[in-house]
C-alpha atoms as a PDB file:
ATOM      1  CA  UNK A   1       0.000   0.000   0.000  1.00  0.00           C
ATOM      2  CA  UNK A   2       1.215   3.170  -0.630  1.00  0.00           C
ATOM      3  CA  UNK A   3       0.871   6.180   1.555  1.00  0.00           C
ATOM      4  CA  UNK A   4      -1.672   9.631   1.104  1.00  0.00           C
ATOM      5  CA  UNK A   5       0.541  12.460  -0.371  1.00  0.00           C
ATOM      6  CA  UNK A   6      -2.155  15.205   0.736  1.00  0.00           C
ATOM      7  CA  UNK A   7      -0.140  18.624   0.488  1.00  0.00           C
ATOM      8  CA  UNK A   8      -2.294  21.244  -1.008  1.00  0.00           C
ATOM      9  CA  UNK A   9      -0.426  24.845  -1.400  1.00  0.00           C
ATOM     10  CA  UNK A  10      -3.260  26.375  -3.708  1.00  0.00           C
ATOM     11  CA  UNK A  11      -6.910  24.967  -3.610  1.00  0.00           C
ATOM     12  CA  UNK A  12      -7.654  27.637  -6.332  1.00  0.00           C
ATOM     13  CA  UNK A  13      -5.500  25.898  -8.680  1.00  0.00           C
ATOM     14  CA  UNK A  14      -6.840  24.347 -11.702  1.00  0.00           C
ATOM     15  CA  UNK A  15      -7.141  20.326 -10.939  1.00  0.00           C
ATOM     16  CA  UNK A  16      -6.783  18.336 -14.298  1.00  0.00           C
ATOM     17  CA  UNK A  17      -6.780  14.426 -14.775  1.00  0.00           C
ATOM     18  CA  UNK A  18      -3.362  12.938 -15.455  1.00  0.00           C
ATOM     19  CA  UNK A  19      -2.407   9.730 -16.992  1.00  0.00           C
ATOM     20  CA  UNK A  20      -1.530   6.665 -14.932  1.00  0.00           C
ATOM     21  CA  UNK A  21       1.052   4.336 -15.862  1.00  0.00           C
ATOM     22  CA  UNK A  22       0.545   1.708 -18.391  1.00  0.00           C
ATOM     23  CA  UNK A  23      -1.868  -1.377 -16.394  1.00  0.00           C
ATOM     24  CA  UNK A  24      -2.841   0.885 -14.176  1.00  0.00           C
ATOM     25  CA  UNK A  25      -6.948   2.121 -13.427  1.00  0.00           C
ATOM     26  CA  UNK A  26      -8.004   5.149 -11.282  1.00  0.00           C
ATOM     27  CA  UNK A  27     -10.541   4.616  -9.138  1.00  0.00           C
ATOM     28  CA  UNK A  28     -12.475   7.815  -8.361  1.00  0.00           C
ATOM     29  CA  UNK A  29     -14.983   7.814  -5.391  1.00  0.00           C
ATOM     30  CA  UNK A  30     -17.303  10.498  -4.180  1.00  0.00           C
ATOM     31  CA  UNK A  31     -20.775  10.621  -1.884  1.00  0.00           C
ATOM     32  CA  UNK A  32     -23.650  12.963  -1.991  1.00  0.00           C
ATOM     33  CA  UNK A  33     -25.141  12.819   1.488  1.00  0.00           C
ATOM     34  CA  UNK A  34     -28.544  14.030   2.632  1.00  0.00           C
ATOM     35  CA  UNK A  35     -28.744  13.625   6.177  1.00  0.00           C
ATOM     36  CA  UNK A  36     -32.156  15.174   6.419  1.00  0.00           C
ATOM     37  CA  UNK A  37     -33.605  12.761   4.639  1.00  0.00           C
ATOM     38  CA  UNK A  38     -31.423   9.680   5.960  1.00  0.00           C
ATOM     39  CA  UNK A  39     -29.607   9.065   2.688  1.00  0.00           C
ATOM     40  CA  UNK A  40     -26.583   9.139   0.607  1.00  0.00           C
ATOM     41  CA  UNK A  41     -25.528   8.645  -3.154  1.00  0.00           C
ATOM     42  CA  UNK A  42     -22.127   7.049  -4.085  1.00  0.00           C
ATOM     43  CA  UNK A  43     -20.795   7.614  -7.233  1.00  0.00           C
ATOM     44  CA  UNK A  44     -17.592   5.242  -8.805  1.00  0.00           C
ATOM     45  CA  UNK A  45     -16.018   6.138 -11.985  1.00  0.00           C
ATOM     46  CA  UNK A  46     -12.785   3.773 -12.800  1.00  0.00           C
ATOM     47  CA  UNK A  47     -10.310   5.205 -16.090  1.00  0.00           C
ATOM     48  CA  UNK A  48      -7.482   3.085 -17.317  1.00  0.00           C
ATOM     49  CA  UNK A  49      -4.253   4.438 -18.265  1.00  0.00           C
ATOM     50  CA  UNK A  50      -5.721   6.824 -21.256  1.00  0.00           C
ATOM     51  CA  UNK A  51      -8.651   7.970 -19.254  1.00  0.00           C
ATOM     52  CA  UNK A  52     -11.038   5.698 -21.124  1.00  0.00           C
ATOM     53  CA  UNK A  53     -14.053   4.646 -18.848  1.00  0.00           C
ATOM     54  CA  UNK A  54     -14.083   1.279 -17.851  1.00  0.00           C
ATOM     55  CA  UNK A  55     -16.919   1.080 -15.410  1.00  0.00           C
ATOM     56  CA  UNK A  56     -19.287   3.638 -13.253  1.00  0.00           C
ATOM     57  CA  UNK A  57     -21.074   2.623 -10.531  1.00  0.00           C
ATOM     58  CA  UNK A  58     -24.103   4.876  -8.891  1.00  0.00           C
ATOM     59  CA  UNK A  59     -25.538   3.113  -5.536  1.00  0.00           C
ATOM     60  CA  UNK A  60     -28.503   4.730  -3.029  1.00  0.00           C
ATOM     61  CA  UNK A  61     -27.979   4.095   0.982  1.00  0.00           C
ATOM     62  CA  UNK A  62     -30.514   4.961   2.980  1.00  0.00           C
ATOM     63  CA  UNK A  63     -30.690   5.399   6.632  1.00  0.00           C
ATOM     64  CA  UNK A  64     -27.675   6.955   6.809  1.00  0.00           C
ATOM     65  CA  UNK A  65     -26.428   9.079  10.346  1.00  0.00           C
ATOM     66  CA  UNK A  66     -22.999  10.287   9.938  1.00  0.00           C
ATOM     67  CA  UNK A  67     -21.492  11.501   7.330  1.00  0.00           C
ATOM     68  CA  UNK A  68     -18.170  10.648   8.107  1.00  0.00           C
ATOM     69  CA  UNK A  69     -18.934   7.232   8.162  1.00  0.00           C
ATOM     70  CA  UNK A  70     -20.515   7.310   5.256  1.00  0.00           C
ATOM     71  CA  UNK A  71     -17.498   8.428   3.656  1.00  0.00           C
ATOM     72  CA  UNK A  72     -15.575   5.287   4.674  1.00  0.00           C
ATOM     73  CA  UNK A  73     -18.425   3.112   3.293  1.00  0.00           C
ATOM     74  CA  UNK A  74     -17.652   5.023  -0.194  1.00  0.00           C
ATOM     75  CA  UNK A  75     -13.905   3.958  -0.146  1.00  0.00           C
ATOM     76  CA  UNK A  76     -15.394   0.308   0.517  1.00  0.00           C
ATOM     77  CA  UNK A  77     -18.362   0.266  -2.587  1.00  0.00           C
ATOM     78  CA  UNK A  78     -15.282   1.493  -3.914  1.00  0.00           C
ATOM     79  CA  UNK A  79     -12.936  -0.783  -3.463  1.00  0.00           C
ATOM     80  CA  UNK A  80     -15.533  -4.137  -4.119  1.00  0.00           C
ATOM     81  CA  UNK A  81     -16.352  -2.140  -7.457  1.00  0.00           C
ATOM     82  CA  UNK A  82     -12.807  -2.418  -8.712  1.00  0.00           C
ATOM     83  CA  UNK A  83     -12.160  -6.031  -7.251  1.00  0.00           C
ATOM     84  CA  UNK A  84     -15.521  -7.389  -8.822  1.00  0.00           C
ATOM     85  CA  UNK A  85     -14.406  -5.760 -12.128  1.00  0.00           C
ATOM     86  CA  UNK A  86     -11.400  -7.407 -11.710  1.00  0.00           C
ATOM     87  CA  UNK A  87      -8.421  -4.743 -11.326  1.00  0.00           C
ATOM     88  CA  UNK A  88      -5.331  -5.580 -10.167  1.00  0.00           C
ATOM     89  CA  UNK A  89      -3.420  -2.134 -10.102  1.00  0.00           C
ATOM     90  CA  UNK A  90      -5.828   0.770  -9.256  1.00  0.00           C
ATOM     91  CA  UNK A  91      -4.583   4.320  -7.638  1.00  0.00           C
ATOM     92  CA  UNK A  92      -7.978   5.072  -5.433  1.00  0.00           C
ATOM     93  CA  UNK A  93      -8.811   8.375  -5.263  1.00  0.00           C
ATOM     94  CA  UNK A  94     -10.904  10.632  -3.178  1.00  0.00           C
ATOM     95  CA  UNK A  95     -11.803  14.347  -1.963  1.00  0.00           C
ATOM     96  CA  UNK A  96     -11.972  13.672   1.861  1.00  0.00           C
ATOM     97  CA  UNK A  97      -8.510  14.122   2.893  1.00  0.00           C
ATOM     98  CA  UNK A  98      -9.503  12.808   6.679  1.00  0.00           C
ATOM     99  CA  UNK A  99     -10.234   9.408   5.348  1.00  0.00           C
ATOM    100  CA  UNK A 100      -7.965   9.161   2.479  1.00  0.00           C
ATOM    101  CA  UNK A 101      -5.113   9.218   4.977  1.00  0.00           C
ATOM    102  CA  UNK A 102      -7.045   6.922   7.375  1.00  0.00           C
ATOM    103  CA  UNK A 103      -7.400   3.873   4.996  1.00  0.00           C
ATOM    104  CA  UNK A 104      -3.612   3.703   5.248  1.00  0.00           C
ATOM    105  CA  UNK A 105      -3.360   4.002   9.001  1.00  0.00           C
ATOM    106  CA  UNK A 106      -2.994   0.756  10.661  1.00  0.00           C
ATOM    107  CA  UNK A 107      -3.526   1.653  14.275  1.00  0.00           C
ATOM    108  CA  UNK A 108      -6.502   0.363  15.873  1.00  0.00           C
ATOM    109  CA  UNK A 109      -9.573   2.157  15.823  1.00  0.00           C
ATOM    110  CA  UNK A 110     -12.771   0.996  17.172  1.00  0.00           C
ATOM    111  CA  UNK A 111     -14.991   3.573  16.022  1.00  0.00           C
ATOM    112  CA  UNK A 112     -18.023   2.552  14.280  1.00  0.00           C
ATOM    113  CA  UNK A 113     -16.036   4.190  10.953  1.00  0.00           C
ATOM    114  CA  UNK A 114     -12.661   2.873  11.776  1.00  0.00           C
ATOM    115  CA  UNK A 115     -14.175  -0.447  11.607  1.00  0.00           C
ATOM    116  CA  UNK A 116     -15.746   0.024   8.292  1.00  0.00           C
ATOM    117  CA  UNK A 117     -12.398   1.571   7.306  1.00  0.00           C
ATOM    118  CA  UNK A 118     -10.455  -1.535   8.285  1.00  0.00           C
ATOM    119  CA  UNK A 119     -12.829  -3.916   5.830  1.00  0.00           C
ATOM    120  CA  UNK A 120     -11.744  -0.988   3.164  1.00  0.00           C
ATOM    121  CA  UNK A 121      -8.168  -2.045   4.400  1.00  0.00           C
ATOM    122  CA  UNK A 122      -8.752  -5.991   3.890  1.00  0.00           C
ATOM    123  CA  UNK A 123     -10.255  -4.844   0.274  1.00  0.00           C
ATOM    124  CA  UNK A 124      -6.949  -3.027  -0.327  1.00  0.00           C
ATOM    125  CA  UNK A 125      -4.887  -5.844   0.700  1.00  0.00           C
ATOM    126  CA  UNK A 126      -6.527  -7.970  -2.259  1.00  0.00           C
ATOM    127  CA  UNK A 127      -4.829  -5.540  -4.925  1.00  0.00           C
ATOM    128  CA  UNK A 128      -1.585  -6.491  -6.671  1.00  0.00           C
ATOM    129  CA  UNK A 129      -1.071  -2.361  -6.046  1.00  0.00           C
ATOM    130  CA  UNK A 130      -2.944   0.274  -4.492  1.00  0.00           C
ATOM    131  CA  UNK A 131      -2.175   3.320  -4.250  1.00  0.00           C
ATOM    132  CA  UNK A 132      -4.437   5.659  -2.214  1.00  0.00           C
ATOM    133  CA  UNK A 133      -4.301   9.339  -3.066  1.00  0.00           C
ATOM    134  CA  UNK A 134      -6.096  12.752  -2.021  1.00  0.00           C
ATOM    135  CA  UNK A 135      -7.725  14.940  -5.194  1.00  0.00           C
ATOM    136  CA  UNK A 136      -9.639  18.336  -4.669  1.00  0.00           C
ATOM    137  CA  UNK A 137     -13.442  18.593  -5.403  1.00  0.00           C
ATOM    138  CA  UNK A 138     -12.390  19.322  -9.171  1.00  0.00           C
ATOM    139  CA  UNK A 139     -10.731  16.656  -9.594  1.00  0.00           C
ATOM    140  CA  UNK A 140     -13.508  14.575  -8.515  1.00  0.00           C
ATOM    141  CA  UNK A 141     -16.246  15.752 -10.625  1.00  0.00           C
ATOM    142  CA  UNK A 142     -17.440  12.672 -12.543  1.00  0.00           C
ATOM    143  CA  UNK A 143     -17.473  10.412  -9.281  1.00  0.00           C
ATOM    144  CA  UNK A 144     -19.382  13.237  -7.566  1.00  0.00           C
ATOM    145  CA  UNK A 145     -21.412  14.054 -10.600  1.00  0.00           C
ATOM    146  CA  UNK A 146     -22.683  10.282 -10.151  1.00  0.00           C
ATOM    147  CA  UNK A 147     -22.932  10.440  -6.338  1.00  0.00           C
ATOM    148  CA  UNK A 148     -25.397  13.171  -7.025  1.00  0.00           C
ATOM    149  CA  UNK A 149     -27.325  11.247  -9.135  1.00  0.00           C
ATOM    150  CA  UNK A 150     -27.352   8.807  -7.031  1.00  0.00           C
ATOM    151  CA  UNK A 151     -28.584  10.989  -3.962  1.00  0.00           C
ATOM    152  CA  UNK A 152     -31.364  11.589  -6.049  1.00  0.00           C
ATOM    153  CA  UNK A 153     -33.259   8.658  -7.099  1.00  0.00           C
ATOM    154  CA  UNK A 154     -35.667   7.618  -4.752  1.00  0.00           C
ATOM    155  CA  UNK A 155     -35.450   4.290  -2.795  1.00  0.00           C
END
């Protein structure tokens, strides 16, 4: 597993995708949450190498409490996304720089969302590479496009 690089000098900066290395697939994550109404949108949009899309994934939870924890279940529907598609090399990316750099922690935490974090951790260990990395908002916009949508449809 590799480790979060989250240093952000400018967050007005212009965010643009970048090509991965050859046999590699980003994994792009992002949740819409409505906590009045109990529910939350995930979006999943997975690129390989040229940035062509190789699968997009849009899921509705309801009953949702904490947003924070929801967050962790993202990296998760995530994760199982890419594994059922069958990925080997993925770089997972996300815009919640609190979590990002908690899927790579290994100290305990018995939190309700450090436990759901650690099944994200099992699902990482399945990769032949992961690396886990921090984007802005804009970088994320596809993957929170589809959380959106997501957040939307009625269940």
């Amino acid at each position: 597993m590799a480790h979060v690089g989250c240093s952000i000098s400018d967050t007005r900066e212009r965010v643009i995708w970048r090509p991965l290395g050859n046999g590699s697939f980003k994994v792009e994550f992002d949740g819409a949450v409505r906590l009045n109404e109990r529910k939350e949108g995930i979006g999943v949009i997975i690129r390989d190498f040229k940035g062509k899309v190789m699968g997009a994934l849009v899921a509705l939870v309801q009953d949702v409490h904490n947003s924070t924890l929801m967050e962790a279940v993202d990296v998760v529907k995530a994760l199982e996304f890419a594994k059922d598609l069958g990925f080997g090399v993925i770089e997972l990316e996300g815009d919640s720089i609190s979590i990002m750099n908690r899927i790579d922690d290994t100290n305990l935490d018995l939190s309700h969302t450090g436990v759901v974090l650690d099944e994200g951790r099992c699902l990482n260990s399945l990769f032949m590479s992961c690396k886990v990395l921090y984007t802005l908002r804009e970088g994320n916009k596809v993957a929170h496009a589809l959380a959106q949508y997501g957040v939307n449809q009625s269940g």
